[in-house]
C-alpha atoms as a PDB file:
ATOM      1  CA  UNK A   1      30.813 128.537-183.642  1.00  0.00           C
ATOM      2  CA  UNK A   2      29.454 131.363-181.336  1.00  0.00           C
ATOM      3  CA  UNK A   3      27.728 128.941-178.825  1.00  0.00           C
ATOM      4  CA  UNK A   4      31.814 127.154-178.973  1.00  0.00           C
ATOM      5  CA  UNK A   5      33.581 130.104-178.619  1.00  0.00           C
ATOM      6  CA  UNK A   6      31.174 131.607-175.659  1.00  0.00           C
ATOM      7  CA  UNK A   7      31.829 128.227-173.831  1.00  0.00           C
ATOM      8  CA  UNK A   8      35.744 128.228-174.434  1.00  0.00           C
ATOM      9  CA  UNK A   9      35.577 131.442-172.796  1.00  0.00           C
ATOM     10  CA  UNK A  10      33.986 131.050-169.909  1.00  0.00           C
ATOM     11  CA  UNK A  11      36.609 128.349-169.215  1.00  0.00           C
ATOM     12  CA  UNK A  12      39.504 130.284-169.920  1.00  0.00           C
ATOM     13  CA  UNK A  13      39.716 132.577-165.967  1.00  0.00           C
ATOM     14  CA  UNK A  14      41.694 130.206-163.853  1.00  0.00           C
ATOM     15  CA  UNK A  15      38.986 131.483-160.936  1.00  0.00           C
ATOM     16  CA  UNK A  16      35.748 129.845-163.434  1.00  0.00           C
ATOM     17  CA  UNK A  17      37.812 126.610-163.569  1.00  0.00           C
ATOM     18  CA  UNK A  18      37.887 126.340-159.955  1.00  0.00           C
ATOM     19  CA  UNK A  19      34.291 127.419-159.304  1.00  0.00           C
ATOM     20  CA  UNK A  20      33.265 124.608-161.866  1.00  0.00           C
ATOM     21  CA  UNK A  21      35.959 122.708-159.789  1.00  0.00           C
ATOM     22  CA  UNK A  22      34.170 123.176-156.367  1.00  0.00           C
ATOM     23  CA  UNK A  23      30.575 122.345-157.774  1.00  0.00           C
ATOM     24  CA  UNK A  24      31.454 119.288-158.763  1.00  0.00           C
ATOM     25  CA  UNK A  25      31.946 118.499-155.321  1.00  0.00           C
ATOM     26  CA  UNK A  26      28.409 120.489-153.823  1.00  0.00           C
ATOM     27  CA  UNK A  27      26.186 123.103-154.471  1.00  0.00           C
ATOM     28  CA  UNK A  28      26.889 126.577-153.397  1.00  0.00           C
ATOM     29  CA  UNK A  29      26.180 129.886-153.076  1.00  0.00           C
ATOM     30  CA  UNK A  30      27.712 133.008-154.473  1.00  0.00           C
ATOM     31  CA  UNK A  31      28.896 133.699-150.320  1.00  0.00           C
ATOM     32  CA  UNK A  32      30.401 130.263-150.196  1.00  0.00           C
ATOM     33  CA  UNK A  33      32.155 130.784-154.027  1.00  0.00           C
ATOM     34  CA  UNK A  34      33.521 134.622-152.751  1.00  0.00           C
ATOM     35  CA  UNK A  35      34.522 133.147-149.517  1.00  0.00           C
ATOM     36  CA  UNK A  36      36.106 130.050-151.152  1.00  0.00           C
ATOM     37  CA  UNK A  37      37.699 132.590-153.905  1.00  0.00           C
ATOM     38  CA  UNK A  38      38.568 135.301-151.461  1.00  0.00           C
ATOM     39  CA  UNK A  39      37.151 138.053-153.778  1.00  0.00           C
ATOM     40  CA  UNK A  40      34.271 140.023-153.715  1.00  0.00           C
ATOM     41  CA  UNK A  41      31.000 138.534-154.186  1.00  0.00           C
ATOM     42  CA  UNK A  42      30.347 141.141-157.301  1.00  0.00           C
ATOM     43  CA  UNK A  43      33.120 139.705-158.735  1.00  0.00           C
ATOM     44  CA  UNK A  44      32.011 136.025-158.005  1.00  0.00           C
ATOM     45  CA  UNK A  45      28.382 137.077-159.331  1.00  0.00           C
ATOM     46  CA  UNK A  46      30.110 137.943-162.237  1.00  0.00           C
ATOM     47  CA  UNK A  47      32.015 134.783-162.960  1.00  0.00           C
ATOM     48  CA  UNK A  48      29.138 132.755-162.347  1.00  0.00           C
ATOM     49  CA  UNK A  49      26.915 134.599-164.609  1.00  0.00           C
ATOM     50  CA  UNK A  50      29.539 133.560-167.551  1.00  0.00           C
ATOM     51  CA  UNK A  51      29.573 129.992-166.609  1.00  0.00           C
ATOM     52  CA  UNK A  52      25.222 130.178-166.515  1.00  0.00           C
ATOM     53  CA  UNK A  53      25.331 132.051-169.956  1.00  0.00           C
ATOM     54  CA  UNK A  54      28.034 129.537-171.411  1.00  0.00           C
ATOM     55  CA  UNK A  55      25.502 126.584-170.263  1.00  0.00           C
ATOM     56  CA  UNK A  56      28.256 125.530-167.584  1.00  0.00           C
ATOM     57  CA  UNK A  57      25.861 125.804-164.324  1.00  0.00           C
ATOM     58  CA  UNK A  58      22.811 126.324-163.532  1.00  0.00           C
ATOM     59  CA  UNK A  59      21.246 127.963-160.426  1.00  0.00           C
ATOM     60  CA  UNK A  60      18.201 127.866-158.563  1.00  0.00           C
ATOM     61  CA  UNK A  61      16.405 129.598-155.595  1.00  0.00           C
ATOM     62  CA  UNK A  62      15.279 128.113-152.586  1.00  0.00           C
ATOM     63  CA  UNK A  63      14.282 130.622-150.125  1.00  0.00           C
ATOM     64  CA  UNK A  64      16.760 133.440-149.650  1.00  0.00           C
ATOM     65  CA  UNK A  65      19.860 131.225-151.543  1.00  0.00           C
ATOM     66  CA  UNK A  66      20.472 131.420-154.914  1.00  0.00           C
ATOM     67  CA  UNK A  67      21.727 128.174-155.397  1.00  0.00           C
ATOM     68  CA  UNK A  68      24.766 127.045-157.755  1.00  0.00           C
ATOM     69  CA  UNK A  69      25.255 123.701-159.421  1.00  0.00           C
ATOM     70  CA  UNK A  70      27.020 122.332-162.521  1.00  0.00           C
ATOM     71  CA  UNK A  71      24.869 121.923-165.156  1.00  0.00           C
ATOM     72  CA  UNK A  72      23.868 118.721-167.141  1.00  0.00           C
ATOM     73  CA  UNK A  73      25.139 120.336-170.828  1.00  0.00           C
ATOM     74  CA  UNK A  74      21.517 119.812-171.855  1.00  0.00           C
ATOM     75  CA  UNK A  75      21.736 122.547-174.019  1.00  0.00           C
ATOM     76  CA  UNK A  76      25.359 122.797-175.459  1.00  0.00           C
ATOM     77  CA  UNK A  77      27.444 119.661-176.505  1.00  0.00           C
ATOM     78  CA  UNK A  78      30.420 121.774-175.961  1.00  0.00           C
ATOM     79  CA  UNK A  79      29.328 122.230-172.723  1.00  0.00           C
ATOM     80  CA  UNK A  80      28.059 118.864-171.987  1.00  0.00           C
ATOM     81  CA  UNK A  81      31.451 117.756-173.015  1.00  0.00           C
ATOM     82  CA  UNK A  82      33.320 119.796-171.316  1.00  0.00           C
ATOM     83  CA  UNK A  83      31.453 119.451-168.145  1.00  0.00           C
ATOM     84  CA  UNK A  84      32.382 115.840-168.254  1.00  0.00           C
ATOM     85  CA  UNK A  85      35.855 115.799-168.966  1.00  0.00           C
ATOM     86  CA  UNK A  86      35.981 118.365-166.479  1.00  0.00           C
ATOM     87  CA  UNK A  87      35.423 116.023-163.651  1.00  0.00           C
ATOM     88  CA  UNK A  88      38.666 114.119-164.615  1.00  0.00           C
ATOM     89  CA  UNK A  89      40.854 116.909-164.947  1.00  0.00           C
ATOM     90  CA  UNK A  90      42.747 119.159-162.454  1.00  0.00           C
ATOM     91  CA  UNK A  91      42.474 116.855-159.381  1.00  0.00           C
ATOM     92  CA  UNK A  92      46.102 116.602-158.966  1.00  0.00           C
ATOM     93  CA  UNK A  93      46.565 120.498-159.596  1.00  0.00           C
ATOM     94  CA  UNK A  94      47.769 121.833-155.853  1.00  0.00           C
ATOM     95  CA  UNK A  95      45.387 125.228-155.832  1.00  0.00           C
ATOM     96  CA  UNK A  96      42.059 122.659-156.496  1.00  0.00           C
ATOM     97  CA  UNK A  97      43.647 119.656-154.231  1.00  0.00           C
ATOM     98  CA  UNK A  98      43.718 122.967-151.699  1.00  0.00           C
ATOM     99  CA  UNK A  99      39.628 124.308-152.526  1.00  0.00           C
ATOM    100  CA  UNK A 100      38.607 120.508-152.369  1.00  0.00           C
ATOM    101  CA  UNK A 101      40.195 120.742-148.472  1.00  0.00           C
ATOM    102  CA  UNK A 102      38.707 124.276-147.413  1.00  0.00           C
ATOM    103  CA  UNK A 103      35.050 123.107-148.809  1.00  0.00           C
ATOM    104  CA  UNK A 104      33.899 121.758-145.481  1.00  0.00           C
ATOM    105  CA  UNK A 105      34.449 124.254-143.229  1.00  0.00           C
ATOM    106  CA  UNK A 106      32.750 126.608-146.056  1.00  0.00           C
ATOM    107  CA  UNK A 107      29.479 126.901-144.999  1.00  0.00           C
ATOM    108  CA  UNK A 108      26.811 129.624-145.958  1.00  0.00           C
ATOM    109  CA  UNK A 109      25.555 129.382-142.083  1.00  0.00           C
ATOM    110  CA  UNK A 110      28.878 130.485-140.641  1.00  0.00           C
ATOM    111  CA  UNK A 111      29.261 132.979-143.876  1.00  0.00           C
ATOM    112  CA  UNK A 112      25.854 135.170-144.218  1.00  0.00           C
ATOM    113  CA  UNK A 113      23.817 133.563-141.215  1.00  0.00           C
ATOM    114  CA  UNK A 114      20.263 131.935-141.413  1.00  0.00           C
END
């Protein structure tokens, strides 16, 4: 029940929904999630961390960028599940039909350089 609980959780901050909302559509980077967000990136760091310990994403480094990405539920069939029927849900919601816009012009180039 804990690994259930941890990944109900995670889900239940409106702002983790729509971070597992935008990686669905790319990968990112904690400056593109804050800047997407419009919070602080400690604060973004922190959400993300929740969704990595719940088995929701996954991130990886490539150079200087911590990259972000949803991951495959490998590890949690709560989160596997959840992952899944995630990508159905919400599309029609106006604050993610809003994100799904901004994306493009979110770049980590324009954001943090390099």
């Amino acid at each position: 029940m804990k690994i259930f609980l941890k990944v109900m959780k995670a889900l239940s901050d409106p702002s983790r929904v729509k971070i597992m909302k935008m990686l669905q559509k790319r990968v990112m980077c904690v400056c593109e999630i804050k800047e997407a967000l419009s919070i602080a990136q400690s604060t973004a760091s922190k959400h993300l961390k929740i969704l990595e310990d719940a088995g929701l994403v996954t991130s990886h480094k490539e150079g200087l960028w911590v990259n972000y990405t949803l991951a495959d539920g490998g590890n949690s069939p709560y989160a596997a599940s959840l992952i899944g029927n995630l990508k159905h849900w919400l599309e029609d919601d106006p604050g993610v039909m809003e994100l799904a816009k901004q994306l493009p012009q979110i770049r980590r180039e324009n954001i943090c350089g390099g």
